[in-house]
N, C-alpha and C. Protein backbone atom coordinates (compact mmCIF):
# COMPACT_ATOMS: atom_id res chain seq x y z
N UNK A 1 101.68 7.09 112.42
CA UNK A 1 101.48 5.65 112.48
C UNK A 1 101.35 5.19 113.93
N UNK A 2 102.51 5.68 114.88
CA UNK A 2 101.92 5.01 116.56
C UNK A 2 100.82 5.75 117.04
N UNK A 3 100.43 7.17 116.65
CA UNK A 3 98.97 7.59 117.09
C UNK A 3 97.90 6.60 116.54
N UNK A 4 98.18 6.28 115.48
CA UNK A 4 96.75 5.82 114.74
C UNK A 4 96.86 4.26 115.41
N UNK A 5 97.92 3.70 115.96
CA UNK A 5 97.68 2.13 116.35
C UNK A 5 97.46 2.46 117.94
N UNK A 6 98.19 3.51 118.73
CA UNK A 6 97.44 3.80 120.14
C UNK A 6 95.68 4.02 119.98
N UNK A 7 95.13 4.54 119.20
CA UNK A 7 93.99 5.25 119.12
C UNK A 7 93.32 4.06 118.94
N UNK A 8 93.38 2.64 118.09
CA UNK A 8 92.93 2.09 117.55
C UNK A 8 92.69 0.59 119.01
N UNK A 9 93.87 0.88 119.11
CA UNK A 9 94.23 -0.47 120.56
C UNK A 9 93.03 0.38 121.54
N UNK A 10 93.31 1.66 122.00
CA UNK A 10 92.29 2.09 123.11
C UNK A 10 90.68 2.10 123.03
N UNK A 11 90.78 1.91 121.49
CA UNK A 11 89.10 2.07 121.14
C UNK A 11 88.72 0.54 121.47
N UNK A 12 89.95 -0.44 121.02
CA UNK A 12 89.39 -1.48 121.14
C UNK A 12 89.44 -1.97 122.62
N UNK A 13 90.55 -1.52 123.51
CA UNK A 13 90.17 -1.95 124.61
C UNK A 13 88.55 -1.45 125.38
N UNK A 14 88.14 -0.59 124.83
CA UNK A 14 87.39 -0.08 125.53
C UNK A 14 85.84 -1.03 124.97
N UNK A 15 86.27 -1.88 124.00
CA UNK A 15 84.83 -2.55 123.57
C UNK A 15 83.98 -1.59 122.69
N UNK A 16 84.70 -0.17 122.03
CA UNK A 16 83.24 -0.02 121.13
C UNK A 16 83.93 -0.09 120.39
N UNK A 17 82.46 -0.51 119.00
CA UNK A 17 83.18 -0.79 117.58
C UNK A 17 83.44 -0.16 116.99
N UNK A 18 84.75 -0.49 116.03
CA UNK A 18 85.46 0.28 115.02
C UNK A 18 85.25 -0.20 113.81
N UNK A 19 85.19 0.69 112.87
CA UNK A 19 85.28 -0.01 111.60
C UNK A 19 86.84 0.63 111.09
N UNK A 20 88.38 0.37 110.95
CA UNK A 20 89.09 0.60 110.43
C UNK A 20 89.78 0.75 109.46
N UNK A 21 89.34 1.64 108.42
CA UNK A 21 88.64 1.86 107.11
C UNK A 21 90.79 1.52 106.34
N UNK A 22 91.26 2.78 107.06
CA UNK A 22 93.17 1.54 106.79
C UNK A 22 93.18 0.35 107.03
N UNK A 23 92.49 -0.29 107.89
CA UNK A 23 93.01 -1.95 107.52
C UNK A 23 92.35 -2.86 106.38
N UNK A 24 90.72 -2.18 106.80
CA UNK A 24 89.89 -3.12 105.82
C UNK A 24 89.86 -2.84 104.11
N UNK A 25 90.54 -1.37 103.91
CA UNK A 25 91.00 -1.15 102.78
C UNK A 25 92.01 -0.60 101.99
N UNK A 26 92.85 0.22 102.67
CA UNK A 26 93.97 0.50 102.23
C UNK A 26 95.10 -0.15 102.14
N UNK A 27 94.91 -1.12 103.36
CA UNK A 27 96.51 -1.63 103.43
C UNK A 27 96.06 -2.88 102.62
N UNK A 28 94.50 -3.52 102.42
CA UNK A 28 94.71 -4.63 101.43
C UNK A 28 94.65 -4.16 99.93
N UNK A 29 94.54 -3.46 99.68
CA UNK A 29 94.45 -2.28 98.18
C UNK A 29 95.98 -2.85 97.95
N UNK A 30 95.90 -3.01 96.39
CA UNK A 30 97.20 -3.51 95.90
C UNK A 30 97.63 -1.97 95.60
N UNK A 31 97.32 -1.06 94.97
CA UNK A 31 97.60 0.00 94.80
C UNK A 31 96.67 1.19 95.26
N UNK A 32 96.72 1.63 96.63
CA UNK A 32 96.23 2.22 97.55
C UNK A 32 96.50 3.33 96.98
N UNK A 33 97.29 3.95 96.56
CA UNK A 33 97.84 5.54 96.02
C UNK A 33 96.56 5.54 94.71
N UNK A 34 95.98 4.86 94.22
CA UNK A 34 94.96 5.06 93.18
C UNK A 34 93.51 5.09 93.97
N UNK A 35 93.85 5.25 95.22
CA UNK A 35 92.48 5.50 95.61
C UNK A 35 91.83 6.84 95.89
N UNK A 36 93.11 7.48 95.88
CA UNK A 36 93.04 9.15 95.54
C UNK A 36 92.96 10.06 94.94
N UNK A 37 92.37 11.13 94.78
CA UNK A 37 92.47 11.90 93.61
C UNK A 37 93.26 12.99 93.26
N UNK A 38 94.65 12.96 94.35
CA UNK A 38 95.65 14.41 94.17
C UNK A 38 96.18 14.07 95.37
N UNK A 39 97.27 14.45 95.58
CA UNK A 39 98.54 14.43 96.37
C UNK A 39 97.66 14.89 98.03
N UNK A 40 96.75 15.64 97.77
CA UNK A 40 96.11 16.25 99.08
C UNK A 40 95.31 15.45 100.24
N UNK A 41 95.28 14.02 99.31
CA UNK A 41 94.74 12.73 100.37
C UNK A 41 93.05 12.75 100.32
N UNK A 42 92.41 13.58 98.78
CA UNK A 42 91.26 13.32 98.61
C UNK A 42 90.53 12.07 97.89
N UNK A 43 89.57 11.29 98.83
CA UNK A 43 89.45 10.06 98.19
C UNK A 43 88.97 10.38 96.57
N UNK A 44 89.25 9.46 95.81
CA UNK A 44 88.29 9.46 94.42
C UNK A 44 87.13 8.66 94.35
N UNK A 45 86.40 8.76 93.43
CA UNK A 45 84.57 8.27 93.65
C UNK A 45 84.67 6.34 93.77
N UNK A 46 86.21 5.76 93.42
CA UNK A 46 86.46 3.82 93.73
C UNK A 46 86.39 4.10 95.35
N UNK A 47 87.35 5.15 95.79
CA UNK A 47 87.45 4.98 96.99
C UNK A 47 85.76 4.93 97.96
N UNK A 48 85.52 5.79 97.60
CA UNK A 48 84.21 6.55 98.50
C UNK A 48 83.32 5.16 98.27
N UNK A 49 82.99 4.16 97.02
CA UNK A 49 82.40 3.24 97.25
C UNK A 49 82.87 1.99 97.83
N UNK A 50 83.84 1.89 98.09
CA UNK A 50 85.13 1.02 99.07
C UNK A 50 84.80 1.24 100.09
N UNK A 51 84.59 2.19 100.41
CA UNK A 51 84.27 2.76 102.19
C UNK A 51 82.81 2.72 102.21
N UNK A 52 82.07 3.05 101.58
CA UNK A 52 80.56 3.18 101.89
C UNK A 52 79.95 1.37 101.78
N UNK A 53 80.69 0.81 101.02
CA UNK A 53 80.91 -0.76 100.86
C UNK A 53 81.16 -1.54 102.32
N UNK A 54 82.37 -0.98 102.51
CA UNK A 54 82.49 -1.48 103.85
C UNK A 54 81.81 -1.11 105.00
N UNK A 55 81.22 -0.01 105.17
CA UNK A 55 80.98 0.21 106.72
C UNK A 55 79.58 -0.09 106.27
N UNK A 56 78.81 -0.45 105.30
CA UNK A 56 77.82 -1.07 105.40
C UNK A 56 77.54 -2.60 105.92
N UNK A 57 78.87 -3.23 105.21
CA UNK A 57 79.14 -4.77 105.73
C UNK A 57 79.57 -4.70 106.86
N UNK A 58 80.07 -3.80 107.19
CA UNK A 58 80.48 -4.05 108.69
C UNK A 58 79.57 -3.48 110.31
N UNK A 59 78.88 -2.51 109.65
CA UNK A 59 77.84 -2.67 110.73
C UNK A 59 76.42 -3.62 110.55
N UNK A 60 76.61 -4.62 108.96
CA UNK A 60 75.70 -5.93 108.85
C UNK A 60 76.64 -7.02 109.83
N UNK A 61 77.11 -6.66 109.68
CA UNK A 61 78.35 -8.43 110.64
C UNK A 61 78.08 -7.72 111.55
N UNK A 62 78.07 -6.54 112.63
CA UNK A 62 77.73 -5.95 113.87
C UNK A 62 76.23 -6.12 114.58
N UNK A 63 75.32 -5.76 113.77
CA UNK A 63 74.21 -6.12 114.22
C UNK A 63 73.65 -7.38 113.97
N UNK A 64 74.17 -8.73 113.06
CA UNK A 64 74.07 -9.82 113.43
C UNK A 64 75.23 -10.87 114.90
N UNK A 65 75.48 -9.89 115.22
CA UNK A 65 76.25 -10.62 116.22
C UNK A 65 75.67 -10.55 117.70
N UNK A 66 74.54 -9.68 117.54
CA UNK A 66 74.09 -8.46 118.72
C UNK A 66 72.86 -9.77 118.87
């Protein structure tokens, strides 16, 4: 958890963009543990369109800002 918020603060200090796939979906996921498919931390096929969902919207909000 403090690697992943150092890593996240330095990317952002540095100005390039992140898409932070734990904030924008796991931690708002009411039940985040169903986004997996086995104890081993493999996404399941909700997840994979959650993420392919998002980093599409989010590099659309990126290149309209540009």
């Amino acid at each position: 958890e403090e690697i992943y918020k150092k890593i996240i603060q330095s990317v952002r200090k540095l100005n390039i963009p992140i898409i932070d796939i734990n904030a924008e979906i796991f931690e708002k996921h009411k039940n985040p543990l169903s986004l997996f498919q086995d104890h081993y931390g493999r996404f399941n096929e909700k997840s994979y369109q959650l993420v392919a969902k998002t980093i599409f919207q989010k590099i659309q909000e990126y290149e309209q800002k540009k």
